[in-house]
N, C-alpha and C. Protein backbone atom coordinates (compact mmCIF):
# COMPACT_ATOMS: atom_id res chain seq x y z
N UNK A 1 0.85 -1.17 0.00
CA UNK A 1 0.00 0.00 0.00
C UNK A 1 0.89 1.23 0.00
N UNK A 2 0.79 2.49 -1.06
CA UNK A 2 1.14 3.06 -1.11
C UNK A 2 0.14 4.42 -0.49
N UNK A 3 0.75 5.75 0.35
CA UNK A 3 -0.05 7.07 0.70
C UNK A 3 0.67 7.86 0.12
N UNK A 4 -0.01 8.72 -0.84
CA UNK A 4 0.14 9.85 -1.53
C UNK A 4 0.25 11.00 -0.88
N UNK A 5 0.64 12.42 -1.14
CA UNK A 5 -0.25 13.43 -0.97
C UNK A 5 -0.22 14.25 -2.01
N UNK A 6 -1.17 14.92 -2.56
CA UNK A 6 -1.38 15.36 -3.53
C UNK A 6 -1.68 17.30 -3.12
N UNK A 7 -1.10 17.95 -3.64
CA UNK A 7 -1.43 18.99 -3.58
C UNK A 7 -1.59 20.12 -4.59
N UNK A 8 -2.10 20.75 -4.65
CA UNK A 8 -3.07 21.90 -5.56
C UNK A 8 -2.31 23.03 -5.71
N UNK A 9 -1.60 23.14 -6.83
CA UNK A 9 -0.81 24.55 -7.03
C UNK A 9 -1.47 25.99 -6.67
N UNK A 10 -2.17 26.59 -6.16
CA UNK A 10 -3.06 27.50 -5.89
C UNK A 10 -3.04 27.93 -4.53
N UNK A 11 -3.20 29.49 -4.26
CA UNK A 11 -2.92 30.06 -3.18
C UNK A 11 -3.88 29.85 -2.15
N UNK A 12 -4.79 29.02 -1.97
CA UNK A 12 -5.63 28.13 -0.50
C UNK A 12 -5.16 27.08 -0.66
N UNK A 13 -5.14 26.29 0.75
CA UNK A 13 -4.76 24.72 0.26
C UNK A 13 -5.98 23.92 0.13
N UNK A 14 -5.59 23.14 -0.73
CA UNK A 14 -6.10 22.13 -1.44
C UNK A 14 -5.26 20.76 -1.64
N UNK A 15 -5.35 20.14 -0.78
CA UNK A 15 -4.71 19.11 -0.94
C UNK A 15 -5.53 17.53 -0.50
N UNK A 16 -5.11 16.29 -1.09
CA UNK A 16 -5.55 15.26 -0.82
C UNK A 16 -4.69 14.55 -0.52
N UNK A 17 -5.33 12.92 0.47
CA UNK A 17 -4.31 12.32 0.96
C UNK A 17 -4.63 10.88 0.20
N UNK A 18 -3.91 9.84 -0.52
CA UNK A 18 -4.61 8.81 -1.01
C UNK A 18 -3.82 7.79 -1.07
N UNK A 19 -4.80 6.67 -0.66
CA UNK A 19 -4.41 5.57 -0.35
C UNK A 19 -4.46 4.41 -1.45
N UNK A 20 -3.44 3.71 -2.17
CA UNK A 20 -3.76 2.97 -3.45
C UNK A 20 -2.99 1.61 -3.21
N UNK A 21 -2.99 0.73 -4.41
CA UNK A 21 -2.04 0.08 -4.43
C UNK A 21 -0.92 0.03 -5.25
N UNK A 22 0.06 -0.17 -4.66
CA UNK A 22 1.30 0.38 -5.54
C UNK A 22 1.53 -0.33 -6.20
N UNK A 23 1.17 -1.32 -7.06
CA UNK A 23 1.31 -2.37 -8.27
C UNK A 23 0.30 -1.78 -9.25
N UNK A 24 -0.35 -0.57 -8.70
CA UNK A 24 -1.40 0.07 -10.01
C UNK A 24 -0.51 0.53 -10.96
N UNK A 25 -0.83 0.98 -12.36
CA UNK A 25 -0.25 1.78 -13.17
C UNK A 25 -0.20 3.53 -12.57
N UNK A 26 0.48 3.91 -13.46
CA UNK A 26 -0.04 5.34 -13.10
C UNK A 26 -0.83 5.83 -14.05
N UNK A 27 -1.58 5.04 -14.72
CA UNK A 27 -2.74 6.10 -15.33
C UNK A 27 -3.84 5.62 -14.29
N UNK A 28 -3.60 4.60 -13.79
CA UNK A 28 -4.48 5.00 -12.43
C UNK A 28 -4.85 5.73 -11.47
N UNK A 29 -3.46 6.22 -11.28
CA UNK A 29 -3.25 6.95 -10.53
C UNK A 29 -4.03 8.06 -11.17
N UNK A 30 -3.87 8.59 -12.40
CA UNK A 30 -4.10 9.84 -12.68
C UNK A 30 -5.46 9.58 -12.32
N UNK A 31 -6.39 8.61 -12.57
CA UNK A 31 -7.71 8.81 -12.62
C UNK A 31 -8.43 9.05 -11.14
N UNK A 32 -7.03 8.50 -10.04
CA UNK A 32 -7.75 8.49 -8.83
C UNK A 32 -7.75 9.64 -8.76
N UNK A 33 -6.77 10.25 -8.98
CA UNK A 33 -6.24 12.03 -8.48
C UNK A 33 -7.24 13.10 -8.93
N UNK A 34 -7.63 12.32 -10.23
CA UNK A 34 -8.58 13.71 -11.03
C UNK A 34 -9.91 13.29 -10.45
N UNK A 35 -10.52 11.74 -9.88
CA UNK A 35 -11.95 11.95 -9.12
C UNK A 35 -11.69 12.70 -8.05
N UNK A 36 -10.27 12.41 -6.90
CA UNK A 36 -10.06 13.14 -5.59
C UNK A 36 -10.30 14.80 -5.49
N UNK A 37 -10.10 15.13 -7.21
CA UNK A 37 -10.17 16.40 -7.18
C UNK A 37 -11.18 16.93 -7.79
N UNK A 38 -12.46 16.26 -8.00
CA UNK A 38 -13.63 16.60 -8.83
C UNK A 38 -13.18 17.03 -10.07
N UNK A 39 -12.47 16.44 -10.80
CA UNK A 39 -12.00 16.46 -12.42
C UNK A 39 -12.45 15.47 -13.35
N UNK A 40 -13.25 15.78 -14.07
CA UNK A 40 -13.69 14.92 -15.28
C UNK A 40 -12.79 13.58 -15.70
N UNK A 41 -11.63 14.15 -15.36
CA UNK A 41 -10.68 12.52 -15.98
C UNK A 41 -9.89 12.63 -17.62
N UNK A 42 -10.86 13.41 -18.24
CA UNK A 42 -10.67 13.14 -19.31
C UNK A 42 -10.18 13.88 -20.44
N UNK A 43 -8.95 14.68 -19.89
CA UNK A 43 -8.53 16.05 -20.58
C UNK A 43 -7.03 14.92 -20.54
N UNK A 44 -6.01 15.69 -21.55
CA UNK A 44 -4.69 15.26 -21.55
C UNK A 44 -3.68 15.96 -19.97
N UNK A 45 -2.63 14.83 -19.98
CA UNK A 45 -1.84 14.68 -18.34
C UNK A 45 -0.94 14.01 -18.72
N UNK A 46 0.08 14.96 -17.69
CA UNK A 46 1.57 14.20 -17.65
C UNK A 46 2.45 14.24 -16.08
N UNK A 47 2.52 13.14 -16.01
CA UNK A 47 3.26 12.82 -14.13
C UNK A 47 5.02 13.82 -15.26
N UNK A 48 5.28 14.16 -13.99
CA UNK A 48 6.90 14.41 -14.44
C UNK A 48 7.93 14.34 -12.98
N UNK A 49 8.50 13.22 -13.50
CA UNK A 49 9.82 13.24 -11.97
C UNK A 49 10.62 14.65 -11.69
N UNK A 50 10.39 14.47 -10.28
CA UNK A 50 10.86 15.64 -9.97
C UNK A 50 11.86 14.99 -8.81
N UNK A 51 13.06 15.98 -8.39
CA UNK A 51 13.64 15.89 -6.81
C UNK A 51 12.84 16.34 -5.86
N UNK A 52 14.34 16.24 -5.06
CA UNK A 52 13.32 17.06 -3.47
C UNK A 52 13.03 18.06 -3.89
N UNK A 53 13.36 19.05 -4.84
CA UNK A 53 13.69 20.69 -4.85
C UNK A 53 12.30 21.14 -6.02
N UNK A 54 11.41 20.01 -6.42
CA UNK A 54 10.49 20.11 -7.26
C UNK A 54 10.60 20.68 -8.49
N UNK A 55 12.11 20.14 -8.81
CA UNK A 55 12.89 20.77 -10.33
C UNK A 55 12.18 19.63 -10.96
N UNK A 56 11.39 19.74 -12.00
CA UNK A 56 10.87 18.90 -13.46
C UNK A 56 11.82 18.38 -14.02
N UNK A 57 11.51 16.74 -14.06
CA UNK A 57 12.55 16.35 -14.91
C UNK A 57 11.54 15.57 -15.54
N UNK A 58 12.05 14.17 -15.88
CA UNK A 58 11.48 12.94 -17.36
C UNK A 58 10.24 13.06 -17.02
N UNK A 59 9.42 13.58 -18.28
CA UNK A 59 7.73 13.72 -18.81
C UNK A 59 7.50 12.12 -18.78
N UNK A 60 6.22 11.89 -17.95
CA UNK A 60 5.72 10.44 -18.43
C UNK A 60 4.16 11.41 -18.76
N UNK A 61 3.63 10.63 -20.52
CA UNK A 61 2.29 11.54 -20.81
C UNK A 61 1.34 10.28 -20.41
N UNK A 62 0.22 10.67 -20.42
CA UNK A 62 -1.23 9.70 -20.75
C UNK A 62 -0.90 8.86 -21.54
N UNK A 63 -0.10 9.44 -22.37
CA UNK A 63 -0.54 8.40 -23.76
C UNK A 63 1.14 8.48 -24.77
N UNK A 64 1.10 7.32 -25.07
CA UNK A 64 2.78 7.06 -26.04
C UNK A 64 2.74 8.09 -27.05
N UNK A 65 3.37 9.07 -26.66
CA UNK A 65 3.25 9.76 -28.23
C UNK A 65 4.36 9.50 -29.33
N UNK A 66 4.89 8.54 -29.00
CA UNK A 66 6.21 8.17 -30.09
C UNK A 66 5.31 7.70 -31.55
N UNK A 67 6.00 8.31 -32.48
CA UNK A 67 5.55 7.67 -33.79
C UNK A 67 5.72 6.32 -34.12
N UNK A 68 7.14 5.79 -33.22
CA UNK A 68 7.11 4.51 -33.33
C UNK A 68 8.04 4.15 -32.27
N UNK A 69 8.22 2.83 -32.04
CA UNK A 69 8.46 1.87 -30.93
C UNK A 69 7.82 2.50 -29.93
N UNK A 70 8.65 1.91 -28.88
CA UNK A 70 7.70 1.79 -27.42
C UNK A 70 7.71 3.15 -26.51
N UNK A 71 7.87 4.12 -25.94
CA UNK A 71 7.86 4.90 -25.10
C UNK A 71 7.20 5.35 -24.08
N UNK A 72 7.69 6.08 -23.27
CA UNK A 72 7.03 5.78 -21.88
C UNK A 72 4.69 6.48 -22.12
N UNK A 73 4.64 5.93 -20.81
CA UNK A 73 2.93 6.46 -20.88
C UNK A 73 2.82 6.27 -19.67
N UNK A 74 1.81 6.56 -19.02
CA UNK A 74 1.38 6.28 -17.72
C UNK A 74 0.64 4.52 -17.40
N UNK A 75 0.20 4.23 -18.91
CA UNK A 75 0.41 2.88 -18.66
C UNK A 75 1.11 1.84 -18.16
N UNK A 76 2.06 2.31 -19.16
CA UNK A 76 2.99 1.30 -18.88
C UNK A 76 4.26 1.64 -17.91
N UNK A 77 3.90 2.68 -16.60
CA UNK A 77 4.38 2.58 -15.52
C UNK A 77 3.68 2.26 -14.54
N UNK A 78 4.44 1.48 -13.74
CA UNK A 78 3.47 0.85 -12.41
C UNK A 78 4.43 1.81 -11.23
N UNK A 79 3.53 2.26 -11.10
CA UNK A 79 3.88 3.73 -9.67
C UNK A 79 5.14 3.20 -8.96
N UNK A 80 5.34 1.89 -8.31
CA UNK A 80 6.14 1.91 -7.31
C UNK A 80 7.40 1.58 -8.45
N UNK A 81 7.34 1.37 -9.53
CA UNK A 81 8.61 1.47 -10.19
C UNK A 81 9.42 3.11 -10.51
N UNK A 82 8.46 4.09 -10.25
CA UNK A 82 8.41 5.30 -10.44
C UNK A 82 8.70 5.89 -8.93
N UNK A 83 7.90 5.73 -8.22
CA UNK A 83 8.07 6.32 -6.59
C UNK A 83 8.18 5.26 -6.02
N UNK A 84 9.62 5.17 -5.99
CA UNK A 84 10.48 3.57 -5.46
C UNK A 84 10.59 3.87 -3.76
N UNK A 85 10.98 5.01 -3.34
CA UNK A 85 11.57 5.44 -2.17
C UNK A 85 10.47 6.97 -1.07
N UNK A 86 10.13 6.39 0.01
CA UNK A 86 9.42 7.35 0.62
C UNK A 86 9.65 9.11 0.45
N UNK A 87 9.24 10.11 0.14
CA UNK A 87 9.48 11.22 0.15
C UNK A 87 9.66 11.27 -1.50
N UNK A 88 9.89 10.55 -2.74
CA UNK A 88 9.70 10.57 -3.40
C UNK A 88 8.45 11.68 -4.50
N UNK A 89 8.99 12.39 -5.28
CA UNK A 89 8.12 13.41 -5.82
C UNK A 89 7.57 13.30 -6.97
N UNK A 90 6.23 13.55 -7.66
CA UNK A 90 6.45 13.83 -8.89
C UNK A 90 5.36 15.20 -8.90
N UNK A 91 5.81 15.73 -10.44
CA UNK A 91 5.18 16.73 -10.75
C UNK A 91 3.75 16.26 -11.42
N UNK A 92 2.10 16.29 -11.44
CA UNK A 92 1.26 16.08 -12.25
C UNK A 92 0.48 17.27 -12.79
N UNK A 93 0.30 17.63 -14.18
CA UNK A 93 -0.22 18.08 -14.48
C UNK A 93 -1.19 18.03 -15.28
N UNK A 94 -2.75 18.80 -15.30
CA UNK A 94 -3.89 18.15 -15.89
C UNK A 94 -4.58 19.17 -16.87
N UNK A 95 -4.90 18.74 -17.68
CA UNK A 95 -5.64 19.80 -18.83
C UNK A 95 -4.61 20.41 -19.61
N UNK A 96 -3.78 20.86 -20.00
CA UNK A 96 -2.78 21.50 -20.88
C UNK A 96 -3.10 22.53 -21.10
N UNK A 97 -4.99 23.13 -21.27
CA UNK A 97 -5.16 24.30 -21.70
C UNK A 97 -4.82 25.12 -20.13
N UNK A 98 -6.09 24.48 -19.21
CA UNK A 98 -6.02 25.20 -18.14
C UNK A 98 -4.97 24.99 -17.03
N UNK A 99 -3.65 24.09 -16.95
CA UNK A 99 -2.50 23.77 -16.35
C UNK A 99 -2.95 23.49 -15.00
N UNK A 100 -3.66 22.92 -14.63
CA UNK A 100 -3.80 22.23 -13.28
C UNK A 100 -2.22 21.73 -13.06
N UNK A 101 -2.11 22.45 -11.74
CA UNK A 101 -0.64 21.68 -11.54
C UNK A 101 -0.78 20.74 -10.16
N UNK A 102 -0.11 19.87 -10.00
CA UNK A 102 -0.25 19.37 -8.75
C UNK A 102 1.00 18.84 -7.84
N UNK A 103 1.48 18.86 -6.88
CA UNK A 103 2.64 18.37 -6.53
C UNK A 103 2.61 17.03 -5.85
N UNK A 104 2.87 16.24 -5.90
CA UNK A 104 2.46 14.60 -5.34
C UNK A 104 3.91 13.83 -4.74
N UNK A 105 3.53 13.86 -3.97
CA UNK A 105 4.87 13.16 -2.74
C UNK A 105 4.37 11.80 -2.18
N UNK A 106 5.58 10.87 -2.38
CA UNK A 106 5.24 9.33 -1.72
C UNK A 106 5.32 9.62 0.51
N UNK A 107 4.01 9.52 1.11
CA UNK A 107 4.66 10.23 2.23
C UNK A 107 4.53 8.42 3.20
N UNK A 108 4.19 7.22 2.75
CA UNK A 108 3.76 6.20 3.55
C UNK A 108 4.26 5.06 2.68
N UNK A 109 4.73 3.60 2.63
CA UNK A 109 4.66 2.82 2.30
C UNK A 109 4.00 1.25 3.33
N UNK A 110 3.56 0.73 3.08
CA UNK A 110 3.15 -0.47 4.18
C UNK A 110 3.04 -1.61 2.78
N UNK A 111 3.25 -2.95 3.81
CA UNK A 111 2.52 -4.18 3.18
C UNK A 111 1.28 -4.77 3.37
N UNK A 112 0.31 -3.74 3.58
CA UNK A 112 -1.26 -4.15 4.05
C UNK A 112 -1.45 -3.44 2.46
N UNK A 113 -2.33 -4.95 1.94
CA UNK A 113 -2.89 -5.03 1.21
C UNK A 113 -4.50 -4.18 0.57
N UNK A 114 -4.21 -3.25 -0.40
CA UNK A 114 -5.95 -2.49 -0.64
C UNK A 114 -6.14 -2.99 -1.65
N UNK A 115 -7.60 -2.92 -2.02
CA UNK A 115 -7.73 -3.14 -2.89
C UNK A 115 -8.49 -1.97 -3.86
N UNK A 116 -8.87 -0.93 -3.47
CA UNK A 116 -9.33 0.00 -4.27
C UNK A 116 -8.55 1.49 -3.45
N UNK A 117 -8.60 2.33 -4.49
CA UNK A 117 -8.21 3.60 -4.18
C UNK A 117 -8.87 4.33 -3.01
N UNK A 118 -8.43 5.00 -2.24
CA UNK A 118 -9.35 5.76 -1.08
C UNK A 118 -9.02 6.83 -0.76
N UNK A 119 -9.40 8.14 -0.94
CA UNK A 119 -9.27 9.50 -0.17
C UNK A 119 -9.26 9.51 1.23
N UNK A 120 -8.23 9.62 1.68
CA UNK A 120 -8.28 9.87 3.72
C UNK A 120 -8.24 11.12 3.83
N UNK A 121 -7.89 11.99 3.09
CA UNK A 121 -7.73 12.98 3.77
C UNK A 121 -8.33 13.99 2.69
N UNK A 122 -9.17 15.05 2.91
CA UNK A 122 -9.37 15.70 1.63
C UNK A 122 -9.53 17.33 2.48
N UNK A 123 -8.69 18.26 2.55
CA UNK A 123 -8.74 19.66 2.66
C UNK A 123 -8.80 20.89 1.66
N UNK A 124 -9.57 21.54 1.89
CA UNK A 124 -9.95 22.38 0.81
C UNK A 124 -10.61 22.40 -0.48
N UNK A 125 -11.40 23.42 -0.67
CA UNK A 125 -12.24 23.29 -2.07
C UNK A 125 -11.28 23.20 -3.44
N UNK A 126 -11.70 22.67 -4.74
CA UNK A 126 -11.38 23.07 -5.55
C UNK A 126 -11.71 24.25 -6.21
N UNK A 127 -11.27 25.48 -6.56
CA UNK A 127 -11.20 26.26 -7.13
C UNK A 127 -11.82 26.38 -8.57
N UNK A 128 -12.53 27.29 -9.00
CA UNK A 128 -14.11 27.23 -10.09
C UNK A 128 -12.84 27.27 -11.36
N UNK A 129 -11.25 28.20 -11.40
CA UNK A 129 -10.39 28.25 -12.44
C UNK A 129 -9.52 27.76 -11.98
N UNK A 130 -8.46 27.64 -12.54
CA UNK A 130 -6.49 27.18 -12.73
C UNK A 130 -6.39 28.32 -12.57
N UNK A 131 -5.28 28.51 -11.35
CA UNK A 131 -4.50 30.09 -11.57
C UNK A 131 -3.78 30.05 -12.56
N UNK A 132 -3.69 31.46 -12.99
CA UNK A 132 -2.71 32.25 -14.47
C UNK A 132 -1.69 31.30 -13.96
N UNK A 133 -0.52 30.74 -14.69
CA UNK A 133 0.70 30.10 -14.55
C UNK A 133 1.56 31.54 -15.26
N UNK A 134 2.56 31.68 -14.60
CA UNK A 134 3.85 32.80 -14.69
C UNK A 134 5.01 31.41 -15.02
N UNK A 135 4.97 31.39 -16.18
CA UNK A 135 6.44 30.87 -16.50
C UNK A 135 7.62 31.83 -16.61
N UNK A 136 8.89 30.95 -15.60
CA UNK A 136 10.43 31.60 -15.39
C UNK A 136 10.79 32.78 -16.98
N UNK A 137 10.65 31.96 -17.87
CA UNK A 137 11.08 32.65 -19.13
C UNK A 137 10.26 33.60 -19.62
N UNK A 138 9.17 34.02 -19.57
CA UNK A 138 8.10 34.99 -19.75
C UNK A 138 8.74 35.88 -18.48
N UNK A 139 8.48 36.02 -17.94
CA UNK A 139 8.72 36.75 -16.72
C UNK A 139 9.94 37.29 -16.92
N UNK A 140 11.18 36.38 -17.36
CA UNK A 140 12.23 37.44 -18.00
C UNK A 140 12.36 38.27 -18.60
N UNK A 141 11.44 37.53 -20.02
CA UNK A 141 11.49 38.77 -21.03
C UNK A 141 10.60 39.93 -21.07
N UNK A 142 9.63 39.66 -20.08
CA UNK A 142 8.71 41.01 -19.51
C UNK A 142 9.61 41.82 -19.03
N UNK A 143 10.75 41.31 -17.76
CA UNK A 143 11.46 42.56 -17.45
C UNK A 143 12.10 42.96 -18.28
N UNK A 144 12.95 41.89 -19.17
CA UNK A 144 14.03 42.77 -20.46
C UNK A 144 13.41 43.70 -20.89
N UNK A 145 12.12 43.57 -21.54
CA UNK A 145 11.22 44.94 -22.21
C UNK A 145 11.21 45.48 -21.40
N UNK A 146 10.73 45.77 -20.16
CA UNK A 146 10.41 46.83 -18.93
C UNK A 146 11.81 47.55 -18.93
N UNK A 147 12.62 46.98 -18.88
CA UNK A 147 14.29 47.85 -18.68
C UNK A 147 14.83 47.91 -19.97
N UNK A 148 14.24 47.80 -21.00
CA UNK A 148 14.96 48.24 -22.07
C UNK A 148 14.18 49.16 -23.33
N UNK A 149 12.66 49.12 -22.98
CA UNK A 149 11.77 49.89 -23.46
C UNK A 149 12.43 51.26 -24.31
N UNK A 150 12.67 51.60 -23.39
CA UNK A 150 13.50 53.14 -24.58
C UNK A 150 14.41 52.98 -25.20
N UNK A 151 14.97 51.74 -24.80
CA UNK A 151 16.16 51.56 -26.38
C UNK A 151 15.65 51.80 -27.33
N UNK A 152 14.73 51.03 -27.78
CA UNK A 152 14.48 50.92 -29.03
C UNK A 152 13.40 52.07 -29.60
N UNK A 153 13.30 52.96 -28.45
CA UNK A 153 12.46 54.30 -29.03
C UNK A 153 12.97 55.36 -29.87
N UNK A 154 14.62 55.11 -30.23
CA UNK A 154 15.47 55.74 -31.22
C UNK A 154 14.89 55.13 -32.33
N UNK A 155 14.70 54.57 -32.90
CA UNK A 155 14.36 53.67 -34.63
C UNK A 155 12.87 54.18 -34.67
N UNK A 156 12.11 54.91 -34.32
CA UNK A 156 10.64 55.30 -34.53
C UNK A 156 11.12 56.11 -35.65
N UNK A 157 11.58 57.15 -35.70
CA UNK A 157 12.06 58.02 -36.71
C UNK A 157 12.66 57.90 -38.10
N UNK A 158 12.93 56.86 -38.04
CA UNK A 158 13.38 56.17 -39.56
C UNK A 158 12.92 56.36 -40.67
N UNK A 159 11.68 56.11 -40.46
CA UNK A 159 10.60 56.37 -41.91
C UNK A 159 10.66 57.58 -42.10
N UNK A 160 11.30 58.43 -41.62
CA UNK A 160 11.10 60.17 -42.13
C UNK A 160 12.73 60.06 -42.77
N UNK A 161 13.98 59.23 -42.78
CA UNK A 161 14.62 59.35 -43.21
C UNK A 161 14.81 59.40 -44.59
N UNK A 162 15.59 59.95 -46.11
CA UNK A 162 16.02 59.65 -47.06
C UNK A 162 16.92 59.22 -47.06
N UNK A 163 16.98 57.79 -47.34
CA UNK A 163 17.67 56.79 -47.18
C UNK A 163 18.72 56.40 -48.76
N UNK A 164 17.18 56.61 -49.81
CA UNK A 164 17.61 56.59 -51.27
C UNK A 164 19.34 57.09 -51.61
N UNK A 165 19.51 57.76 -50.93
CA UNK A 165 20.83 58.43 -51.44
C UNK A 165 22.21 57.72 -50.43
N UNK A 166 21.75 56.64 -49.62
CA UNK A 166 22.67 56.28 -49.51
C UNK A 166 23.26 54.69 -49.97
């Protein structure tokens, strides 16, 4: 038996606690996570390993998107091959349009046997939207423009130049 905790990128908490079996796949997982969180199920999702430090690393999607041979999916991972070790992280994210993000930590392992998925713990509402997501690289180049804005207010004048003669 594996205990999850699942938590809700968004400024109230929202988090769930869940109890599965760790020989499930993880598209199981996804499906438990998106009923725990009153989510349809049925939008595109991708678990992504993360460290302690919740740096994103290897994308596992819903679904093989390789044109050919085998590649990873949430199928064809079985969770405890993925979250081998307690404290263990991954990143999930749901919908692509609206970026549900979620942070999911291995916080329990036992050998008592479940047989279906179970919410123990469920705090806080879900939220009616996805907060705006501020990606690192947007946010840069907002400030570059913000601090460099009048550079480029010299070249407005150009079009009044006669250029022909040179």
């Amino acid at each position: 038996m594996y205990k999850v905790r699942a938590i809700l990128d968004v400024e109230e908490d929202v988090i769930r606690t869940l109890m599965f079996d760790e020989n499930s796949s993880l598209e199981k997982l996804h499906f438990d996570i998106a009923k725990a969180f009153d989510l349809e199920g049925n939008e595109m999702a991708s678990f992504y390993k993360s460290d302690h430090e919740w740096n994103q690393g290897l994308e596992i999607p819903l679904f093989n998107m390789a044109e050919a041979g085998e590649e990873l999916s949430m199928a064809s991972c079985i969770t405890k091959d993925i979250l081998a070790n307690k404290n263990d992280k991954l990143i999930y994210v749901y919908d692509f349009l609206q970026m549900w993000t979620f942070y999911i930590e291995l916080i329990e392992t036992s050998n008592e046997i479940i047989s279906e998925t179970k919410t123990i713990l469920s705090v806080g509402e879900m939220p009616n939207e996805a907060p705006e997501k501020v990606f690192e690289s947007d946010q840069l180049l907002n400030d570059f423009n913000d601090d460099n804005h009048d550079m480029f207010n010299d070249f407005e004048d150009l079009d009044s130049l006669d250029l022909d003669n040179f």
